[in-house]
N, C-alpha and C. Protein backbone atom coordinates (compact mmCIF):
# COMPACT_ATOMS: atom_id res chain seq x y z
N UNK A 1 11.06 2.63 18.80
CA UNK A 1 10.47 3.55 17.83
C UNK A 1 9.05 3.10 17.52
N UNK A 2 8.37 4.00 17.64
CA UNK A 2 6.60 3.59 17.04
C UNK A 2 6.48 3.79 16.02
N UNK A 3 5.91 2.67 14.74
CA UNK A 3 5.82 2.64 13.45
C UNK A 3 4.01 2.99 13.56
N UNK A 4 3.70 3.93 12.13
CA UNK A 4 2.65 4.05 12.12
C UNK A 4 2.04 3.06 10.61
N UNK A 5 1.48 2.16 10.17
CA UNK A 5 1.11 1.34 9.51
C UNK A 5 -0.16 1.46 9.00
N UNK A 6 -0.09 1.42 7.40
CA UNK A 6 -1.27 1.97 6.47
C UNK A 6 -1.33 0.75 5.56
N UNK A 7 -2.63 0.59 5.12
CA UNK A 7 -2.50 -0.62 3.78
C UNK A 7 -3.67 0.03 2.96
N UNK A 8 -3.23 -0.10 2.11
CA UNK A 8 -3.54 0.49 0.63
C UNK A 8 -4.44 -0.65 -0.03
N UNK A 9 -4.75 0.09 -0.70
CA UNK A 9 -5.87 -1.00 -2.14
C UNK A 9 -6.52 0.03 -3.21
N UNK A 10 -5.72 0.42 -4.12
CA UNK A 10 -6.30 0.78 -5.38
C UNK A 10 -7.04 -0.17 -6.61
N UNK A 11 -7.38 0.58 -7.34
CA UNK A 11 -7.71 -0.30 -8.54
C UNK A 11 -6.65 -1.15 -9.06
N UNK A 12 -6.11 -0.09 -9.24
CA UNK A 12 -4.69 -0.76 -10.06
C UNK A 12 -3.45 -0.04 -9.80
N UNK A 13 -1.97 -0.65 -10.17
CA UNK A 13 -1.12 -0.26 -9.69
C UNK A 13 -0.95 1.41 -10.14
N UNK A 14 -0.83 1.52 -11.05
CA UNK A 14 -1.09 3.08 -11.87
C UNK A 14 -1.77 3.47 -10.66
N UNK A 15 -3.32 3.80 -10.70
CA UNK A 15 -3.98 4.36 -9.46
C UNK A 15 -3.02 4.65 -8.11
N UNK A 16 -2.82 3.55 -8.15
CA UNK A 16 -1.85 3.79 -6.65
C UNK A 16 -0.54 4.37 -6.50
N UNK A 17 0.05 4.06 -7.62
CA UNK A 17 1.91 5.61 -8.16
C UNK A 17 1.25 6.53 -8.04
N UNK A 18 -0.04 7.10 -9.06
CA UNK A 18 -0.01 8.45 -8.99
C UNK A 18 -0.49 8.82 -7.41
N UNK A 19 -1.48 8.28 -6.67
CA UNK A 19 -1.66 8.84 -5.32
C UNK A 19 -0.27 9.05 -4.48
N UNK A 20 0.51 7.72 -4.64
CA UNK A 20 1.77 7.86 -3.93
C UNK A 20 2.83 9.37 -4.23
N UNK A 21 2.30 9.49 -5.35
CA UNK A 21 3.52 10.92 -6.05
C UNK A 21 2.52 11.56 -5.40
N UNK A 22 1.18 11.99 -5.75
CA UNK A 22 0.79 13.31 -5.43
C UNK A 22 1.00 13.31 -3.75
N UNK A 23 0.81 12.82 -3.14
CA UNK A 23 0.84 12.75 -0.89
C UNK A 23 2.76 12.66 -1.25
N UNK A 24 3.31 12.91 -2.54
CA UNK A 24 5.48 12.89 -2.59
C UNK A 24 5.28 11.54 -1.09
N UNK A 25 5.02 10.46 -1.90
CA UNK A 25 5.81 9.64 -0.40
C UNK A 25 6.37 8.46 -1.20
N UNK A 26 6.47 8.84 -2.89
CA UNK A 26 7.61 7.86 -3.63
C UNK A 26 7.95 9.11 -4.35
N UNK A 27 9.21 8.75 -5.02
CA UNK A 27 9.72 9.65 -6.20
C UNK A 27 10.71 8.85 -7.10
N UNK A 28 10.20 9.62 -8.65
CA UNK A 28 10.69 8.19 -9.34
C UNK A 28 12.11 8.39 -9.79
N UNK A 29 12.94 7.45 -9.94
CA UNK A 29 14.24 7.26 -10.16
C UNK A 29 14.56 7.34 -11.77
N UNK A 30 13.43 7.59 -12.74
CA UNK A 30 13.58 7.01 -13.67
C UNK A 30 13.13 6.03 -14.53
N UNK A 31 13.40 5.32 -15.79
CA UNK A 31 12.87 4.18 -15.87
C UNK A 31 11.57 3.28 -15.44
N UNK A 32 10.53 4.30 -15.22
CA UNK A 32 10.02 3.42 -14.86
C UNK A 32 9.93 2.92 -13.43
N UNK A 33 10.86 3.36 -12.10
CA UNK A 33 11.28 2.88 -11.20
C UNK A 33 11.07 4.24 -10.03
N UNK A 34 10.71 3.23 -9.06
CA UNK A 34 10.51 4.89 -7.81
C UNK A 34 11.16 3.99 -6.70
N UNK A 35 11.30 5.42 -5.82
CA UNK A 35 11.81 5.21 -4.42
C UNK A 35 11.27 5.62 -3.25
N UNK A 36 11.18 4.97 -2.10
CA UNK A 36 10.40 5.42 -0.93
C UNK A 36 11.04 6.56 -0.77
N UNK A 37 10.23 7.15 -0.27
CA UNK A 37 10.91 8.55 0.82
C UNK A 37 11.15 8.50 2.07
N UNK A 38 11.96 8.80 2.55
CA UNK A 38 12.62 9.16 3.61
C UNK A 38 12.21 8.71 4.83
N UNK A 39 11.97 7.94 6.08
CA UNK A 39 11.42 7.79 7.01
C UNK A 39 10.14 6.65 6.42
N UNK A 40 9.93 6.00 5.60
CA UNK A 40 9.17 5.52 5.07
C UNK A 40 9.42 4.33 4.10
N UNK A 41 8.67 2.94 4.58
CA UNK A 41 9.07 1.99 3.88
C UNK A 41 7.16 1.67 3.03
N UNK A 42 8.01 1.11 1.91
CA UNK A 42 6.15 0.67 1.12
C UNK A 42 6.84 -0.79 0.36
N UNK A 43 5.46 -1.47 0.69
CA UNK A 43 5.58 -2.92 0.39
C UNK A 43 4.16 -2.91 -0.73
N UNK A 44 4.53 -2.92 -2.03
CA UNK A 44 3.93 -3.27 -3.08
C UNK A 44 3.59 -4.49 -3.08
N UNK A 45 2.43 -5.10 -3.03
CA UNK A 45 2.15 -6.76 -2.77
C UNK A 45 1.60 -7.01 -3.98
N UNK A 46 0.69 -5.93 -4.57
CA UNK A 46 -0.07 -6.08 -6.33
C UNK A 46 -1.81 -6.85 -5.67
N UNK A 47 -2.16 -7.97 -6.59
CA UNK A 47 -3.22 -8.76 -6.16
C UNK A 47 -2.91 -9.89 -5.20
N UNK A 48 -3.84 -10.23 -4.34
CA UNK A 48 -3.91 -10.52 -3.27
C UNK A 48 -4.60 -11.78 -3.59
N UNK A 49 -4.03 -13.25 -3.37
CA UNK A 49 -4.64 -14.00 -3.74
C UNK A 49 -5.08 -15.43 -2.39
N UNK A 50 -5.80 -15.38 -2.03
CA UNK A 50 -6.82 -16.68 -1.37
C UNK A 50 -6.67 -17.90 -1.96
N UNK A 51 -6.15 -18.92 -0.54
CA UNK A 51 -6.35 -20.00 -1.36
C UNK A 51 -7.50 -20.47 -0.04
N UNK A 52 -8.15 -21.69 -0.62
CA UNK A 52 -9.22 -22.28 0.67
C UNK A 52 -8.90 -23.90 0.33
N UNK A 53 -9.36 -24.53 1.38
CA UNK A 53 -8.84 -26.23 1.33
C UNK A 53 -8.17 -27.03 0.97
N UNK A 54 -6.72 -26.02 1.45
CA UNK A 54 -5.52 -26.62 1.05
C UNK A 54 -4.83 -26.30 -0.10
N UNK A 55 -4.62 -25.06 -0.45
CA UNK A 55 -4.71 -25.07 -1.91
C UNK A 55 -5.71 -24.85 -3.11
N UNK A 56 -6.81 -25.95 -2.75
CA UNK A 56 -7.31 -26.26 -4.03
C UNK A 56 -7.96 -25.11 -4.73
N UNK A 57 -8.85 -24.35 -4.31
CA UNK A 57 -9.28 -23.23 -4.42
C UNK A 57 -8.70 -22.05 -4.61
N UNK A 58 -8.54 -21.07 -5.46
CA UNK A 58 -7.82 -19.75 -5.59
C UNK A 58 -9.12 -18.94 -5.74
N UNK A 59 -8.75 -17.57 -4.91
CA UNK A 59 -9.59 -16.47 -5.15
C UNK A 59 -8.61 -15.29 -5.31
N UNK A 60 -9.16 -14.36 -6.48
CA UNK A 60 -8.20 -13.09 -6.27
C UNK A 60 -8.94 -12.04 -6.11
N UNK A 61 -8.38 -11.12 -4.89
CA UNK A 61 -9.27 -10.13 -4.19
C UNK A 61 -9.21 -9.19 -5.46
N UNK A 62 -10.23 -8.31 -5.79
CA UNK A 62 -9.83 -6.98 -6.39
C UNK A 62 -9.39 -5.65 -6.29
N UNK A 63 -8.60 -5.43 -7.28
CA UNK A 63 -7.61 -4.07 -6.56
C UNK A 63 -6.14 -4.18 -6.57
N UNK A 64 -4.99 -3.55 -6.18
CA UNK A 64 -3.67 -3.53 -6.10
C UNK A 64 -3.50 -2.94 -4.93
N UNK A 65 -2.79 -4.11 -4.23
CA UNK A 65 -2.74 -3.63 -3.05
C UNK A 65 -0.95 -2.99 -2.37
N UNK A 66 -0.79 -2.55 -1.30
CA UNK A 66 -0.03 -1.69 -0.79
C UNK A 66 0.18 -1.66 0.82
N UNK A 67 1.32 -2.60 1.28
CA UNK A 67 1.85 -2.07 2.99
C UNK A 67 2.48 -0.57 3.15
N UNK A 68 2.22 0.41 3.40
CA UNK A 68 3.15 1.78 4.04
C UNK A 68 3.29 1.98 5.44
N UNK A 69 4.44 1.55 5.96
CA UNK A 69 4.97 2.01 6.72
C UNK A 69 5.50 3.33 7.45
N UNK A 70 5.39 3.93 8.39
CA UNK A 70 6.08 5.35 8.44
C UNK A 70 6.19 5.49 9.96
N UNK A 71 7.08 6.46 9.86
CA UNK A 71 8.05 7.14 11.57
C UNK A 71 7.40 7.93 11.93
N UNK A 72 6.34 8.12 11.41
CA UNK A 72 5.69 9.10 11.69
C UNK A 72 3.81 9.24 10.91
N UNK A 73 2.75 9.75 11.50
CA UNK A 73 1.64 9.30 11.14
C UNK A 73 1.77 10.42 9.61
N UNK A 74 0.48 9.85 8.70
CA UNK A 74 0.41 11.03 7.63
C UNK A 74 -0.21 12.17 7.65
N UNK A 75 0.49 13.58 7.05
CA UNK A 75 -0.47 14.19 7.37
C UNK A 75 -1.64 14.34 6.62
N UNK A 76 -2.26 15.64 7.44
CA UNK A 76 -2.95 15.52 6.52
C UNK A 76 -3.57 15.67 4.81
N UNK A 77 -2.45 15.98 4.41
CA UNK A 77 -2.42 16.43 3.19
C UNK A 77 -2.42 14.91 2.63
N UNK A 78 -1.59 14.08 3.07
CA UNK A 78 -1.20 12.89 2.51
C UNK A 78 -2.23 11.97 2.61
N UNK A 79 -3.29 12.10 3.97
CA UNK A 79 -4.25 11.50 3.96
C UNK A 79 -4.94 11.78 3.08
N UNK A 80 -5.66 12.89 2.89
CA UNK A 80 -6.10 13.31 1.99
C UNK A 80 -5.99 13.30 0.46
N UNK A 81 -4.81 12.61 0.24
CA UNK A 81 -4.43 12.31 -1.44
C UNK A 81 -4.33 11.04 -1.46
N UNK A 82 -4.83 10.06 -0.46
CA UNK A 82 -4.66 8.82 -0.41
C UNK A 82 -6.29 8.09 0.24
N UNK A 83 -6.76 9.17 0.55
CA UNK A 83 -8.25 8.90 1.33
C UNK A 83 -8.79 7.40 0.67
N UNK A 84 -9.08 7.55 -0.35
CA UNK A 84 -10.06 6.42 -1.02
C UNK A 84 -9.04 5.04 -1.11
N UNK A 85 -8.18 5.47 -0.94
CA UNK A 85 -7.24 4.10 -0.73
C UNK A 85 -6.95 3.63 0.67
N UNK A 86 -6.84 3.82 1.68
CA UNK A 86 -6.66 3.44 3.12
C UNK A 86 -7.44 2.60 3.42
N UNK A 87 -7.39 1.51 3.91
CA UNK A 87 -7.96 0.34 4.11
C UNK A 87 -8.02 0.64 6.10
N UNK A 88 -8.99 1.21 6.86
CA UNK A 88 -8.90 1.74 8.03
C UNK A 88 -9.96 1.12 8.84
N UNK A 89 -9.34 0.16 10.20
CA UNK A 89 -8.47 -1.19 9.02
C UNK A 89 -8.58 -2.15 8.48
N UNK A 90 -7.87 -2.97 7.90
CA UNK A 90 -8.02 -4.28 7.38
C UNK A 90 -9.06 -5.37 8.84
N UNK A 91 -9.60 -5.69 8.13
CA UNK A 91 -10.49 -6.46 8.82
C UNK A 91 -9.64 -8.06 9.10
N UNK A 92 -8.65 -8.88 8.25
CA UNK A 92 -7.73 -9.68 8.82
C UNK A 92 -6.16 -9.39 7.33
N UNK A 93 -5.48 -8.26 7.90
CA UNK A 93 -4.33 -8.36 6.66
C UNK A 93 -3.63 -9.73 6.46
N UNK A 94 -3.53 -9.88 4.58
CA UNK A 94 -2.67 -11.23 4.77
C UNK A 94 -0.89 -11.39 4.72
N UNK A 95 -1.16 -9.65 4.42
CA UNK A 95 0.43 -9.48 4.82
C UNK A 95 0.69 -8.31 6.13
N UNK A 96 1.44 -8.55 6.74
CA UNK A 96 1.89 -7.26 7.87
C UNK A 96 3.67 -7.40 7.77
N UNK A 97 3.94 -6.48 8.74
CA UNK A 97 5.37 -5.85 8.75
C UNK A 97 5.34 -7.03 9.93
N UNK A 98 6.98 -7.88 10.12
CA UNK A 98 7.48 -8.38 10.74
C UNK A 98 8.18 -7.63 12.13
């Protein structure tokens, strides 16, 4: 099966639910709580943090970041409600799909 693979980076997590609801590729359960849709996995990672020389050093990137996975590419509607967030691509991701 060919996975098609997107990474996200909003401001903040908020920013990034509502894009996800408007492109419907979460829907919320409730509480506070959502669910992928269908054919589609999303890896919420939040801030993204750097370490350099062993540790000693911490950097935190800015933004809230986001793995989406899918069976299929987005269309375009979804691109389009997600445009300013698509990271196309990551220049070295520090997380990917296994």
């Amino acid at each position: 099966m060919t996975f098609h693979d997107y990474y996200l980076r909003a401001p903040n997590a908020d920013e990034l639910r509502k894009a996800l609801l408007a492109a419907q590729l979460i829907e919320p359960l409730g509480g506070g709580e959502y669910v992928s849709c269908d054919g589609m996995q999303l890896d919420m990672i939040g801030e993204l943090v750097l370490f350099k020389d062993r540790g000693d050093v911490a950097t935190t990137l800015p933004g809230w970041h986001a793995n989406l996975r899918m069976s299929r590419p987005l269309s375009d509607g979804e691109r389009a409600r997600l445009a300013e967030f698509v990271i196309d691509p990551p220049k070295a991701p520090l997380r990917v799909w296994a």
